[in-house]
C-alpha atoms as a PDB file:
ATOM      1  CA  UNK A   1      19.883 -20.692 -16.939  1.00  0.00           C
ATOM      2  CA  UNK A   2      17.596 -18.812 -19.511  1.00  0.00           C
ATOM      3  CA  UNK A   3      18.052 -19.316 -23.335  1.00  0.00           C
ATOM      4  CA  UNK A   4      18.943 -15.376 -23.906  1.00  0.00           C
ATOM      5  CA  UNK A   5      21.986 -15.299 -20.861  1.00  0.00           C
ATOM      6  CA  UNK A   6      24.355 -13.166 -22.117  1.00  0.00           C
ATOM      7  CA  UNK A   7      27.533 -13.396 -20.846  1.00  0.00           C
ATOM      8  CA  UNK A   8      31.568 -11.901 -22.311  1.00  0.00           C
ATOM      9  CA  UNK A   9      34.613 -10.068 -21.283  1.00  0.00           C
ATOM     10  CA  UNK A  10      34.390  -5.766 -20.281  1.00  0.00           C
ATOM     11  CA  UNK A  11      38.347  -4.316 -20.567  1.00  0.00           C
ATOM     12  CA  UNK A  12      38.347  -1.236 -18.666  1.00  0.00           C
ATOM     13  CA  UNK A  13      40.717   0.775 -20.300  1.00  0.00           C
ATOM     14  CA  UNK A  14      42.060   4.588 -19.565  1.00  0.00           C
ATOM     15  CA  UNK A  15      44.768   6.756 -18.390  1.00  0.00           C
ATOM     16  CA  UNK A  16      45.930   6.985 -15.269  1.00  0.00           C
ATOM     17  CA  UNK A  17      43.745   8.404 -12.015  1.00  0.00           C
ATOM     18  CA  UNK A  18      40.523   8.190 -14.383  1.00  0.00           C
ATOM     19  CA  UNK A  19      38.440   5.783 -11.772  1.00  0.00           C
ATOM     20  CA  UNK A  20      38.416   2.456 -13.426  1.00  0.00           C
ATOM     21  CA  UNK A  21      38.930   1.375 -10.022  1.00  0.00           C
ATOM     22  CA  UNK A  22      35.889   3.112  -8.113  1.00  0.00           C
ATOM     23  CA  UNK A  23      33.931   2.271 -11.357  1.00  0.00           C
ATOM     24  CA  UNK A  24      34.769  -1.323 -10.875  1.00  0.00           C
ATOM     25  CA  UNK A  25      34.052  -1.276  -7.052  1.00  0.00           C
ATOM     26  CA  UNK A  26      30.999   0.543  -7.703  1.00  0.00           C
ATOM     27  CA  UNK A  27      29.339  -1.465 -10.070  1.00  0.00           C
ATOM     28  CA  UNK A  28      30.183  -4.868  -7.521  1.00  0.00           C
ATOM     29  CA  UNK A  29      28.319  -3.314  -4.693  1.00  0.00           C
ATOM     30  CA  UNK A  30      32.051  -4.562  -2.758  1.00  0.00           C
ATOM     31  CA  UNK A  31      35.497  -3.697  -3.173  1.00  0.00           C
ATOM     32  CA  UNK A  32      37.835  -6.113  -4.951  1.00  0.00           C
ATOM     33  CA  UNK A  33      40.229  -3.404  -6.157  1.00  0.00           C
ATOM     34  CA  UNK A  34      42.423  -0.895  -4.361  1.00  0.00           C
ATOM     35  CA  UNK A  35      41.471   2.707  -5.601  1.00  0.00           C
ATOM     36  CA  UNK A  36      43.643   5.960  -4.407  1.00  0.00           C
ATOM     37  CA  UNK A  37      43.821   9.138  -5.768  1.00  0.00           C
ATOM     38  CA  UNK A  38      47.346   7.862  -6.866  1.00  0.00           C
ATOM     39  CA  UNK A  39      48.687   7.445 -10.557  1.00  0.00           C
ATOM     40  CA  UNK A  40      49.607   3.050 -10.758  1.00  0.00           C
ATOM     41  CA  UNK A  41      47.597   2.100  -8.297  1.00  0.00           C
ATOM     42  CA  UNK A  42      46.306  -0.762 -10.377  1.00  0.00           C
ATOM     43  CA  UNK A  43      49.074  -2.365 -11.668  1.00  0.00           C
ATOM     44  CA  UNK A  44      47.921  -6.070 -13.080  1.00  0.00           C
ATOM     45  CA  UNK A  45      44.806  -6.956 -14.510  1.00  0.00           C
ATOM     46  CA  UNK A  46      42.260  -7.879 -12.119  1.00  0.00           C
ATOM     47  CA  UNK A  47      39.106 -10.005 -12.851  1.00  0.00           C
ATOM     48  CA  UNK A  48      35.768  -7.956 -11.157  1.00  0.00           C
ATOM     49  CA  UNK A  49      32.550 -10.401 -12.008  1.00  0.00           C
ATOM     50  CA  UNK A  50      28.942  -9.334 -12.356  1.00  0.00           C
ATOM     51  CA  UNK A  51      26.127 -12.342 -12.386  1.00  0.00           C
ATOM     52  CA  UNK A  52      22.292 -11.474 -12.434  1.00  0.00           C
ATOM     53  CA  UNK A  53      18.996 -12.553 -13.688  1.00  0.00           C
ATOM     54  CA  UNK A  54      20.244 -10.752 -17.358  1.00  0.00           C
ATOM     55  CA  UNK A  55      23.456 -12.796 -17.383  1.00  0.00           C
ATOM     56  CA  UNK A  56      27.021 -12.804 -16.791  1.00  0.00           C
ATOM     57  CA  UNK A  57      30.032  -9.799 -16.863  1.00  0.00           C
ATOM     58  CA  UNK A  58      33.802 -10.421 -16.244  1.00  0.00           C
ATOM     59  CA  UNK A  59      35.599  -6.832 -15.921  1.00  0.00           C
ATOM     60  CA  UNK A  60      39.366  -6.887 -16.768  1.00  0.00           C
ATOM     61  CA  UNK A  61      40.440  -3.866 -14.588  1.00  0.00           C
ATOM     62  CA  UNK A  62      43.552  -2.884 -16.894  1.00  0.00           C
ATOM     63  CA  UNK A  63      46.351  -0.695 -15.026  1.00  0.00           C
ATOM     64  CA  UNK A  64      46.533   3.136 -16.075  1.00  0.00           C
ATOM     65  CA  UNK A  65      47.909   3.175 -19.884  1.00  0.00           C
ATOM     66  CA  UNK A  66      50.258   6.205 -20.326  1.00  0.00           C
ATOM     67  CA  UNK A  67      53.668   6.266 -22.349  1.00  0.00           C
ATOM     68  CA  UNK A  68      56.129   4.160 -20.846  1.00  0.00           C
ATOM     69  CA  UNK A  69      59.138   4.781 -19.300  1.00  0.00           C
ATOM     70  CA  UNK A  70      61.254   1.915 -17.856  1.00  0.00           C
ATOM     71  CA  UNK A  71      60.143  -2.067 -17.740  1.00  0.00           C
ATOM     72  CA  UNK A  72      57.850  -1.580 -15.005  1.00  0.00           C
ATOM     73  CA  UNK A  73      56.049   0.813 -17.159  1.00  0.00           C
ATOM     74  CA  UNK A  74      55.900  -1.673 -20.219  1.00  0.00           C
ATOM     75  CA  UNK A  75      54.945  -3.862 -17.784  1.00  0.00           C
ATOM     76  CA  UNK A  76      51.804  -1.745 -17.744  1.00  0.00           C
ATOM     77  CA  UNK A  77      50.983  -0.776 -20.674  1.00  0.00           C
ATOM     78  CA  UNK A  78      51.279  -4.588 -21.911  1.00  0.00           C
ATOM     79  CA  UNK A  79      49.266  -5.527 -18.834  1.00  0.00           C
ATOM     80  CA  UNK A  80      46.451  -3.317 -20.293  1.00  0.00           C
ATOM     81  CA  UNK A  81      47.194  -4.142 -24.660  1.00  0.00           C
ATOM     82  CA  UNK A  82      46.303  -8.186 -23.445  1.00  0.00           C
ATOM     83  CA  UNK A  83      43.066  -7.591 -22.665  1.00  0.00           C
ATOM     84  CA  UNK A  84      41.859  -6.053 -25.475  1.00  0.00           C
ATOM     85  CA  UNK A  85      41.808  -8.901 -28.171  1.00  0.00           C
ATOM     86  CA  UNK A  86      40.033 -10.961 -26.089  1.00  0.00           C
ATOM     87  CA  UNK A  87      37.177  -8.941 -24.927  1.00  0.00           C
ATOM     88  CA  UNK A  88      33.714  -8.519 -26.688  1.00  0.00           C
ATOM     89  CA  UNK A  89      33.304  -4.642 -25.378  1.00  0.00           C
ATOM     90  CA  UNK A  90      35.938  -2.099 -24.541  1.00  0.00           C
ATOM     91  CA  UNK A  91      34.630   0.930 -22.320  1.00  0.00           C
ATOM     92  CA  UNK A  92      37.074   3.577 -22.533  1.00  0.00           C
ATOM     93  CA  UNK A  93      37.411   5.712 -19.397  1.00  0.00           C
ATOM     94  CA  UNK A  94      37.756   9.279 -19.354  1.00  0.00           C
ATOM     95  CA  UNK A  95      37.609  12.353 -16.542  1.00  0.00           C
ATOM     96  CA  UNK A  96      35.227  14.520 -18.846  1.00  0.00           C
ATOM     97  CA  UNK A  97      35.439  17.356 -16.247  1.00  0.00           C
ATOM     98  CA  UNK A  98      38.603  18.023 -18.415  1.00  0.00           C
ATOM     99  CA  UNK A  99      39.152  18.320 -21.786  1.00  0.00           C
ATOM    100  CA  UNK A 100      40.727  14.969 -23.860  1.00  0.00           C
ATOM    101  CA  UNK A 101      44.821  15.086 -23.292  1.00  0.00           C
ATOM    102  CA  UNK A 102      48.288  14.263 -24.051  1.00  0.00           C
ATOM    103  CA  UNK A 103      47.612  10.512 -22.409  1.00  0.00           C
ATOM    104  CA  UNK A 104      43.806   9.883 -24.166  1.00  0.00           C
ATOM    105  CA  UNK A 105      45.325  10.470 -27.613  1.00  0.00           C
ATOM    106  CA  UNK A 106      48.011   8.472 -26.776  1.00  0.00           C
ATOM    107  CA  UNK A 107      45.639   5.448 -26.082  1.00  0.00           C
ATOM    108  CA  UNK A 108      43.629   5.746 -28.992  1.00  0.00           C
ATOM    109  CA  UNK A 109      46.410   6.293 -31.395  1.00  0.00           C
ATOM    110  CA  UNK A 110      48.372   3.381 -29.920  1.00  0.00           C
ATOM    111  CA  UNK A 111      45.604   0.648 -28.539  1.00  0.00           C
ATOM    112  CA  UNK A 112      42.239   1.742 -30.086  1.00  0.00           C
ATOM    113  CA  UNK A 113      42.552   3.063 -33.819  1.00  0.00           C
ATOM    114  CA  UNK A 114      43.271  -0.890 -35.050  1.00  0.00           C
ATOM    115  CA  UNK A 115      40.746  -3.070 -32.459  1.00  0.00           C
ATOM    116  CA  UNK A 116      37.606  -4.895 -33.916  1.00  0.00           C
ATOM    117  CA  UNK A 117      36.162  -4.817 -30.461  1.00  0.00           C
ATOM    118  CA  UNK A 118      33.153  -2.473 -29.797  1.00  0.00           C
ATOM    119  CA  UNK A 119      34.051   0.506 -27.822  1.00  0.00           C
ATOM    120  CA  UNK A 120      32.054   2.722 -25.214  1.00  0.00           C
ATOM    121  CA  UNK A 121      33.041   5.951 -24.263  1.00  0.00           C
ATOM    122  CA  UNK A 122      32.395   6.548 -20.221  1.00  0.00           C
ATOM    123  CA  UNK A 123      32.211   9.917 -19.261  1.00  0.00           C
ATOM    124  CA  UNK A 124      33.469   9.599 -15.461  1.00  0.00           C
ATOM    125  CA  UNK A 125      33.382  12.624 -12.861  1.00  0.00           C
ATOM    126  CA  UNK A 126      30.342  14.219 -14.264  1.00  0.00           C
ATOM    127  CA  UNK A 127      28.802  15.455 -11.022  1.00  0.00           C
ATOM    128  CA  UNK A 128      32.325  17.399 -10.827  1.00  0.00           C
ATOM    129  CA  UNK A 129      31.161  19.758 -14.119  1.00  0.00           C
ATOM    130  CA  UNK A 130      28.207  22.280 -13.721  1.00  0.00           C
ATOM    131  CA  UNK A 131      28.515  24.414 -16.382  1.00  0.00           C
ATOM    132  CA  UNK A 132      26.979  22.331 -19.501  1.00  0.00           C
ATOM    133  CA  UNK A 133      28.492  24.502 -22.828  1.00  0.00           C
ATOM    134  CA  UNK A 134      32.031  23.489 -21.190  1.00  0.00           C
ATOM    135  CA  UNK A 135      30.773  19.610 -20.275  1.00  0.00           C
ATOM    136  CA  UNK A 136      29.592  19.705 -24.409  1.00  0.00           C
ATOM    137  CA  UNK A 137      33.166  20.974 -25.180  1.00  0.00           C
ATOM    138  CA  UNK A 138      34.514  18.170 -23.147  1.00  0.00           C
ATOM    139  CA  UNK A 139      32.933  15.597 -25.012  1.00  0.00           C
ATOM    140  CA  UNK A 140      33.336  16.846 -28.188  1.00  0.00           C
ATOM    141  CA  UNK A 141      37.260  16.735 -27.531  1.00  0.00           C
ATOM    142  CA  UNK A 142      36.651  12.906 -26.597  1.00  0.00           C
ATOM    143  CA  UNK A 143      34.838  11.926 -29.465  1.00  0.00           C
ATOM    144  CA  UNK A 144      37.250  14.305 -32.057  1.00  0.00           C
ATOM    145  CA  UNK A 145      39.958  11.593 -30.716  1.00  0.00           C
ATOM    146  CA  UNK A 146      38.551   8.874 -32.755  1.00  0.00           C
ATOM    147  CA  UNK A 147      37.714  10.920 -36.505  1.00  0.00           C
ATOM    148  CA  UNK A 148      35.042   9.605 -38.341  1.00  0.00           C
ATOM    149  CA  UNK A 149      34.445   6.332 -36.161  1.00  0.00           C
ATOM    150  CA  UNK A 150      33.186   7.417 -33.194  1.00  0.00           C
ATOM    151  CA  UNK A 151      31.582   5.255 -30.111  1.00  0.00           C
ATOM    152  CA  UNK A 152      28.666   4.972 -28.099  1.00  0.00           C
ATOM    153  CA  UNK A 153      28.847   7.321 -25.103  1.00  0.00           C
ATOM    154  CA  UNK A 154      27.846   7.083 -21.831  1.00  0.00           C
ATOM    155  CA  UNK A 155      27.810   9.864 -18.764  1.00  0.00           C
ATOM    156  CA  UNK A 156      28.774   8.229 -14.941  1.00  0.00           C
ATOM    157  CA  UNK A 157      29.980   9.069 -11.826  1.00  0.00           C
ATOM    158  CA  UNK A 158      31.844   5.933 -10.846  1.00  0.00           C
ATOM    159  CA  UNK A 159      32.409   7.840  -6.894  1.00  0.00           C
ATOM    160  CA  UNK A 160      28.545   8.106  -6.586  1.00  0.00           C
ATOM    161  CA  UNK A 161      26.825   5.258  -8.381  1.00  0.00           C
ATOM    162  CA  UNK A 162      25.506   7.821 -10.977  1.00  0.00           C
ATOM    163  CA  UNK A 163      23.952   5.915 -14.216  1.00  0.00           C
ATOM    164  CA  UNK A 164      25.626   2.834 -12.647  1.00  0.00           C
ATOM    165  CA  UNK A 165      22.518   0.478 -14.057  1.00  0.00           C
ATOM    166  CA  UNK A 166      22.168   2.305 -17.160  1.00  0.00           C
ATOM    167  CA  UNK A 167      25.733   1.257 -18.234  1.00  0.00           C
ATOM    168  CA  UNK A 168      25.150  -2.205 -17.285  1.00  0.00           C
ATOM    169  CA  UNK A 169      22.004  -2.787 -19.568  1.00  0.00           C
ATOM    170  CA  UNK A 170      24.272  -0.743 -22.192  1.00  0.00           C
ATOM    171  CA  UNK A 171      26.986  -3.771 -21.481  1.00  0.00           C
ATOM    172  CA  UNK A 172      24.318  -6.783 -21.288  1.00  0.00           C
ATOM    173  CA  UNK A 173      22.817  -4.941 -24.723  1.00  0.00           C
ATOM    174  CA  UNK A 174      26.388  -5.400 -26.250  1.00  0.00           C
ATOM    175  CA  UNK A 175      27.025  -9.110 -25.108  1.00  0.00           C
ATOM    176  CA  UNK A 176      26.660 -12.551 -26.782  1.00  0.00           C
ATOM    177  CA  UNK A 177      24.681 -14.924 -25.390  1.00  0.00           C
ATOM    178  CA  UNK A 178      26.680 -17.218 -23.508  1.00  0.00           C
ATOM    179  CA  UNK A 179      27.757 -19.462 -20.965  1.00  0.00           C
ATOM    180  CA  UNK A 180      28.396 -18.464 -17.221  1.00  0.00           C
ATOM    181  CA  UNK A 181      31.847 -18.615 -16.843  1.00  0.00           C
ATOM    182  CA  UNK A 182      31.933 -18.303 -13.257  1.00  0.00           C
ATOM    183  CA  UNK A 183      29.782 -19.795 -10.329  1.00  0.00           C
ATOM    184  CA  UNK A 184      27.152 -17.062  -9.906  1.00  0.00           C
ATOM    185  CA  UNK A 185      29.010 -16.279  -6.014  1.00  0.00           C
ATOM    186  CA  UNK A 186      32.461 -15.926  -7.274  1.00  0.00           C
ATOM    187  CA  UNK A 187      33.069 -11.702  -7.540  1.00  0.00           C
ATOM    188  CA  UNK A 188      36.900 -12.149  -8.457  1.00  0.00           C
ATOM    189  CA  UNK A 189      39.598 -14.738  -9.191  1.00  0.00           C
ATOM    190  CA  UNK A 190      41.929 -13.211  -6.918  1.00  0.00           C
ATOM    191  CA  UNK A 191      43.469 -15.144  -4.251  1.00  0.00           C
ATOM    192  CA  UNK A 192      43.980 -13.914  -0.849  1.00  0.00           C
ATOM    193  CA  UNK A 193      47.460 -14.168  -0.817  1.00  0.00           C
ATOM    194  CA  UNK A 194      46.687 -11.099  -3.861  1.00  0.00           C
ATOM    195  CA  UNK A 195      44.140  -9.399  -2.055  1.00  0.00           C
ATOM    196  CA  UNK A 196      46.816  -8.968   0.966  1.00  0.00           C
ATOM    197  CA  UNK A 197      49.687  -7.460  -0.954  1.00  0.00           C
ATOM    198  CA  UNK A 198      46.871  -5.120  -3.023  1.00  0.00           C
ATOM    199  CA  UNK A 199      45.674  -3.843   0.373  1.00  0.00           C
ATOM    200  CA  UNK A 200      48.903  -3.655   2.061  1.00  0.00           C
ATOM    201  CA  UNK A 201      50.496  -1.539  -0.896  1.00  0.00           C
ATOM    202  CA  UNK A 202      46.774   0.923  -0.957  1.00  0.00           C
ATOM    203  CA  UNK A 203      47.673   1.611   2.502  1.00  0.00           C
ATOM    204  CA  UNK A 204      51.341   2.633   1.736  1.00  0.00           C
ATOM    205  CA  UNK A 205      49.673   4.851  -0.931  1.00  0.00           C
ATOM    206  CA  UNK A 206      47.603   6.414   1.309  1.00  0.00           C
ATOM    207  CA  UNK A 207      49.815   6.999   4.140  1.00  0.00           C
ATOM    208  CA  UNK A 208      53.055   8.206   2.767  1.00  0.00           C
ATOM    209  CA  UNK A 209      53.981  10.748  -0.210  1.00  0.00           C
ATOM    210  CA  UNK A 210      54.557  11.095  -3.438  1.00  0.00           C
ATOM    211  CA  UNK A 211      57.725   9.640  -4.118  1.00  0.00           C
ATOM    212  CA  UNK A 212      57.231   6.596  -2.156  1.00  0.00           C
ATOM    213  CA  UNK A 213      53.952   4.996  -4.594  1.00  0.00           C
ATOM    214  CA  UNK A 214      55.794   4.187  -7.409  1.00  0.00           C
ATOM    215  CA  UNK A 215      58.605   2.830  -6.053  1.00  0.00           C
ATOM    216  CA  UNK A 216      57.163   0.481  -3.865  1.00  0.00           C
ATOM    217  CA  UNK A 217      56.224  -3.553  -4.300  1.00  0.00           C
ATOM    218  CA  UNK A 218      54.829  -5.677  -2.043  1.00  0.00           C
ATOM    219  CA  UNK A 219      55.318  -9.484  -1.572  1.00  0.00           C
ATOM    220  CA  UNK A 220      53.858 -11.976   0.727  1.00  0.00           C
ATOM    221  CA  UNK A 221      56.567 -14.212   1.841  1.00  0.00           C
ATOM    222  CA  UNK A 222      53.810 -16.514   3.802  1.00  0.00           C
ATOM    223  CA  UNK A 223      49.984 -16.834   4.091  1.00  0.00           C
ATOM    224  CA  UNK A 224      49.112 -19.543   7.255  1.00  0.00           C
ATOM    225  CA  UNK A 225      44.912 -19.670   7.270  1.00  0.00           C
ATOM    226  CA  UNK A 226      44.061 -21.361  10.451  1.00  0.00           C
ATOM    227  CA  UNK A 227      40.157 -21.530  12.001  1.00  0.00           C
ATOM    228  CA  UNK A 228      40.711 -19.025  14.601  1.00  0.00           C
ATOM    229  CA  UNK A 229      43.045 -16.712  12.602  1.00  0.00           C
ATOM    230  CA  UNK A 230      45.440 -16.024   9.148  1.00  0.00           C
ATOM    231  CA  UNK A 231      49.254 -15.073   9.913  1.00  0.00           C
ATOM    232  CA  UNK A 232      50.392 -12.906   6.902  1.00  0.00           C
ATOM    233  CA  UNK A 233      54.428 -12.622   6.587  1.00  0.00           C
ATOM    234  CA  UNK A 234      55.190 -10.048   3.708  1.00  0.00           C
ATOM    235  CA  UNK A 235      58.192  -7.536   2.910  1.00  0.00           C
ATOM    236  CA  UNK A 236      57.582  -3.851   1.378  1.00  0.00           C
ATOM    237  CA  UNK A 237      60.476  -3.183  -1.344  1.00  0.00           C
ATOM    238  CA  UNK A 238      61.654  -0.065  -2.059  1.00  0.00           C
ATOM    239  CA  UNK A 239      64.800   1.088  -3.856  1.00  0.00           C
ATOM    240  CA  UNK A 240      66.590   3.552  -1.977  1.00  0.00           C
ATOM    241  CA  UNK A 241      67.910   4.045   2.242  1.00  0.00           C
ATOM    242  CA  UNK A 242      66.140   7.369   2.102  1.00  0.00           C
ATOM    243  CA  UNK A 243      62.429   5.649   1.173  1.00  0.00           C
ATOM    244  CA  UNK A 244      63.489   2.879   3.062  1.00  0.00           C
ATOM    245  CA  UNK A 245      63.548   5.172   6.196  1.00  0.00           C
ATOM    246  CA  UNK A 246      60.157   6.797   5.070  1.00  0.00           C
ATOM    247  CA  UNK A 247      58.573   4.250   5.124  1.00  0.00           C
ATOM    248  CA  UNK A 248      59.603   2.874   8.333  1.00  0.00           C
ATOM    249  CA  UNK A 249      59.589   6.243   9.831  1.00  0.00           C
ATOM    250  CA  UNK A 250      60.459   7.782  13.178  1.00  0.00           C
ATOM    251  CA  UNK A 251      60.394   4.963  15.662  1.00  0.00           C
ATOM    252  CA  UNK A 252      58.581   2.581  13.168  1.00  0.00           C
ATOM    253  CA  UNK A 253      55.922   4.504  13.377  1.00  0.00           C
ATOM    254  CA  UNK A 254      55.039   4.825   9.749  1.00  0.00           C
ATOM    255  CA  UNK A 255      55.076   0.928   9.711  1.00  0.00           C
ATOM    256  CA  UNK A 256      53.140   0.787  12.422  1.00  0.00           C
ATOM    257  CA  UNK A 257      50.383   2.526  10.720  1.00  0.00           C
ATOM    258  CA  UNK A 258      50.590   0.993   7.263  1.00  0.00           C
ATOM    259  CA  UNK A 259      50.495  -2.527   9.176  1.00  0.00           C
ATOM    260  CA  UNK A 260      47.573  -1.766  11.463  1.00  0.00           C
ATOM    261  CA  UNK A 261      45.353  -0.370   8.625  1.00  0.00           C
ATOM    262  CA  UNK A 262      45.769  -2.703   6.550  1.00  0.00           C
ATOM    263  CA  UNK A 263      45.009  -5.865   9.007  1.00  0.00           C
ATOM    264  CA  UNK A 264      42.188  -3.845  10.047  1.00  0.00           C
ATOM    265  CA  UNK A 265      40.597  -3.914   6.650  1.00  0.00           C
ATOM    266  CA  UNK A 266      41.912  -7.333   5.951  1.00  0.00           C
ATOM    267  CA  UNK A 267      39.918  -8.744   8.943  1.00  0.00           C
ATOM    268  CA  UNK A 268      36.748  -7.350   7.335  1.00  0.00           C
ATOM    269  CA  UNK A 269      37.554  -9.161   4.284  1.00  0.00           C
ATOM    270  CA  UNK A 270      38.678 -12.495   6.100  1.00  0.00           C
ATOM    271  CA  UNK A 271      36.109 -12.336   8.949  1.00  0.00           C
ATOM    272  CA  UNK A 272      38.779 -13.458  11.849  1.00  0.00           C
ATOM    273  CA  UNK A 273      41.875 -12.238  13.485  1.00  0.00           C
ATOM    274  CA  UNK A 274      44.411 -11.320  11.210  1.00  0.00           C
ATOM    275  CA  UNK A 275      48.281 -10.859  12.308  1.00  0.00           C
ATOM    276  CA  UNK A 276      50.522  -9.371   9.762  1.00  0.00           C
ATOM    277  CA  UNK A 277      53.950  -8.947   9.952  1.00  0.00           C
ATOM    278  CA  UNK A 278      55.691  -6.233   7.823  1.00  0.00           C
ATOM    279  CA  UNK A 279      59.575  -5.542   6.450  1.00  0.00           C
ATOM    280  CA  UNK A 280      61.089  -3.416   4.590  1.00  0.00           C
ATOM    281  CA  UNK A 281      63.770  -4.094   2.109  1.00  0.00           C
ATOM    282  CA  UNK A 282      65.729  -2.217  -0.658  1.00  0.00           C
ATOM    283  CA  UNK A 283      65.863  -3.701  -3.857  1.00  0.00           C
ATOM    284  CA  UNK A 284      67.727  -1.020  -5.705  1.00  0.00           C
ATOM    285  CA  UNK A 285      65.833  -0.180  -9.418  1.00  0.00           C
ATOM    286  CA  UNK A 286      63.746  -3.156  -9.295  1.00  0.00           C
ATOM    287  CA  UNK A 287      61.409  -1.152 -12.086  1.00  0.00           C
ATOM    288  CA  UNK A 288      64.283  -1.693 -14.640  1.00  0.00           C
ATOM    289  CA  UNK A 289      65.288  -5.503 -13.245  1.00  0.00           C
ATOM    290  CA  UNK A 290      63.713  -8.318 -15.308  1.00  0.00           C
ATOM    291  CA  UNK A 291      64.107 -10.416 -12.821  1.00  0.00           C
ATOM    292  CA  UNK A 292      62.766  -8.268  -9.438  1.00  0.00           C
ATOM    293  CA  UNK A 293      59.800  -7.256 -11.697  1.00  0.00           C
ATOM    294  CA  UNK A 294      59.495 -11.646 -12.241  1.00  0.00           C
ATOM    295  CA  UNK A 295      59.504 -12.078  -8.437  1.00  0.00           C
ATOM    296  CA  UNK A 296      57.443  -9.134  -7.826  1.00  0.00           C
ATOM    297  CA  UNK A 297      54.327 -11.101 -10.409  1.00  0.00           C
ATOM    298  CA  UNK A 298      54.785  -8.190 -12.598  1.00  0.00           C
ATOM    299  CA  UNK A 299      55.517 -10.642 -15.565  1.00  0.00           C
ATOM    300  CA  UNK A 300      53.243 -11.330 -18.533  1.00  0.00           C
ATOM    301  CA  UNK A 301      50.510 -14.004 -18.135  1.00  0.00           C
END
């Protein structure tokens, strides 16, 4: 390992739908992290890690921050606070084809005013602006966010790999030196048993509608990893009859399709057969139950 390595913790941080996801993804060259369209599709931290000749990253993936409104959502928000103290670089992720909002005032008000840790402002969704007196106007409402202090910026597209080595050297500038932390083949700390419920639940997200997302967990009961092929047993929760029968939906069809997608992409991952069996239970306001939200592994590390 050379003398100058540099190695420390990246918290992706934003508000909901901004692509900390895709960003993460991106910059892997693999995905490790589901990424919809969807508000709460990440909804625990999840470790992303980047090793090359320059040294080693380890990406927090933090779930969308936005004002919470039941357990599940201070589930989230906390989810996102934890990382912060403990990294050596924040990058802050905003949609600068709009102006700042409601939910990016909200985070630097309530998570960003008081840290010590360096900050960098990523401009996501930049190929989506043409018009560059309104793209000015959009940054300008970022950096009025944070008064007199303001950070480093940074213009991306996290969708098409757009400045996607100039904000790593801009992170490996930023880092100590260091130790690896990781073995240089290890791209996540997730376990498979993880990975299977994270793909299961994208697939729910992209196959049903709106009110289904948020009220949906996922749990794998059992995870058998034989030679030839891995037997997944997990159950869908959901809190009403009426999503219940969504999500099943005419015949089982919806089912069906969530369970097929998802072992297709999970043999990808796996490289072997995969058979997953899927059911769907109610498990009425589990966003407000302690101990659902416990069970679920939405609990603080």
């Amino acid at each position: 390992m050379q003398d100058n390595f540099k190695s420390g913790f990246v918290a992706l941080l934003g508000r909901p739908n901004v692509g900390k996801s895709t960003l993460l993804n991106q910059v892997l060259g693999q995905k490790i992290v589901i990424a919809t369209d969807k508000a709460q599709t990440t909804r625990k931290r999840i470790k992303g890690i980047l090793t090359n000749e320059q040294g080693q990253i380890i990406f927090v993936d933090t779930p969308g921050v936005h004002k919470p409104l039941n357990k599940f959502g201070e589930f989230l928000v906390d989810e996102a606070k934890v990382s912060l103290p403990d990294s050596d670089l924040i990058l802050f992720l905003v949609d600068v084809s709009e102006p700042a909002g409601k939910g990016d005032n909200w985070i630097v008000q309530n998570m960003l005013q008081e840290t010590k840790t360096q900050i960098v402002l990523v401009l996501n969704k930049s190929d989506k602006i043409k018009n560059e007196e309104k793209y000015q106007a959009n940054v300008q409402s970022y950096l009025d966010l944070f008064g007199e202090n303001k950070p480093e910026i940074i213009s991306i597209s996290a969708k098409t790999g757009k400045n996607k080595e100039e904000l790593i050297s801009k992170i490996f500038e930023k880092l100590p030196v260091g130790i690896m932390f990781y073995p240089e083949d290890v791209v996540t700390e997730e376990s498979m048993r993880d990975v299977a419920q994270e793909i299961i639940r994208e697939k729910i997200l992209l196959n049903t509608k709106e009110e289904i997302p948020h009220c949906v967990a996922v749990l794998v009961e059992k995870y058998e990893e034989k030679e030839e092929i891995d037997r997944i047993f997990a159950s869908i929760f959901c809190e009403t009859k009426s999503q219940k029968g969504i999500l099943i939906g005419k015949g089982g069809s919806m089912l069906k399709k969530i369970g097929t997608d998802a072992r297709i992409e999970l043999e990808k991952i796996v490289e072997k057969k995969v058979y997953l069996e899927l059911n769907v239970k109610i498990e009425k306001d589990w966003r407000k139950n302690k101990n659902a939200l416990e069970r679920f592994g939405y609990v603080e590390n």
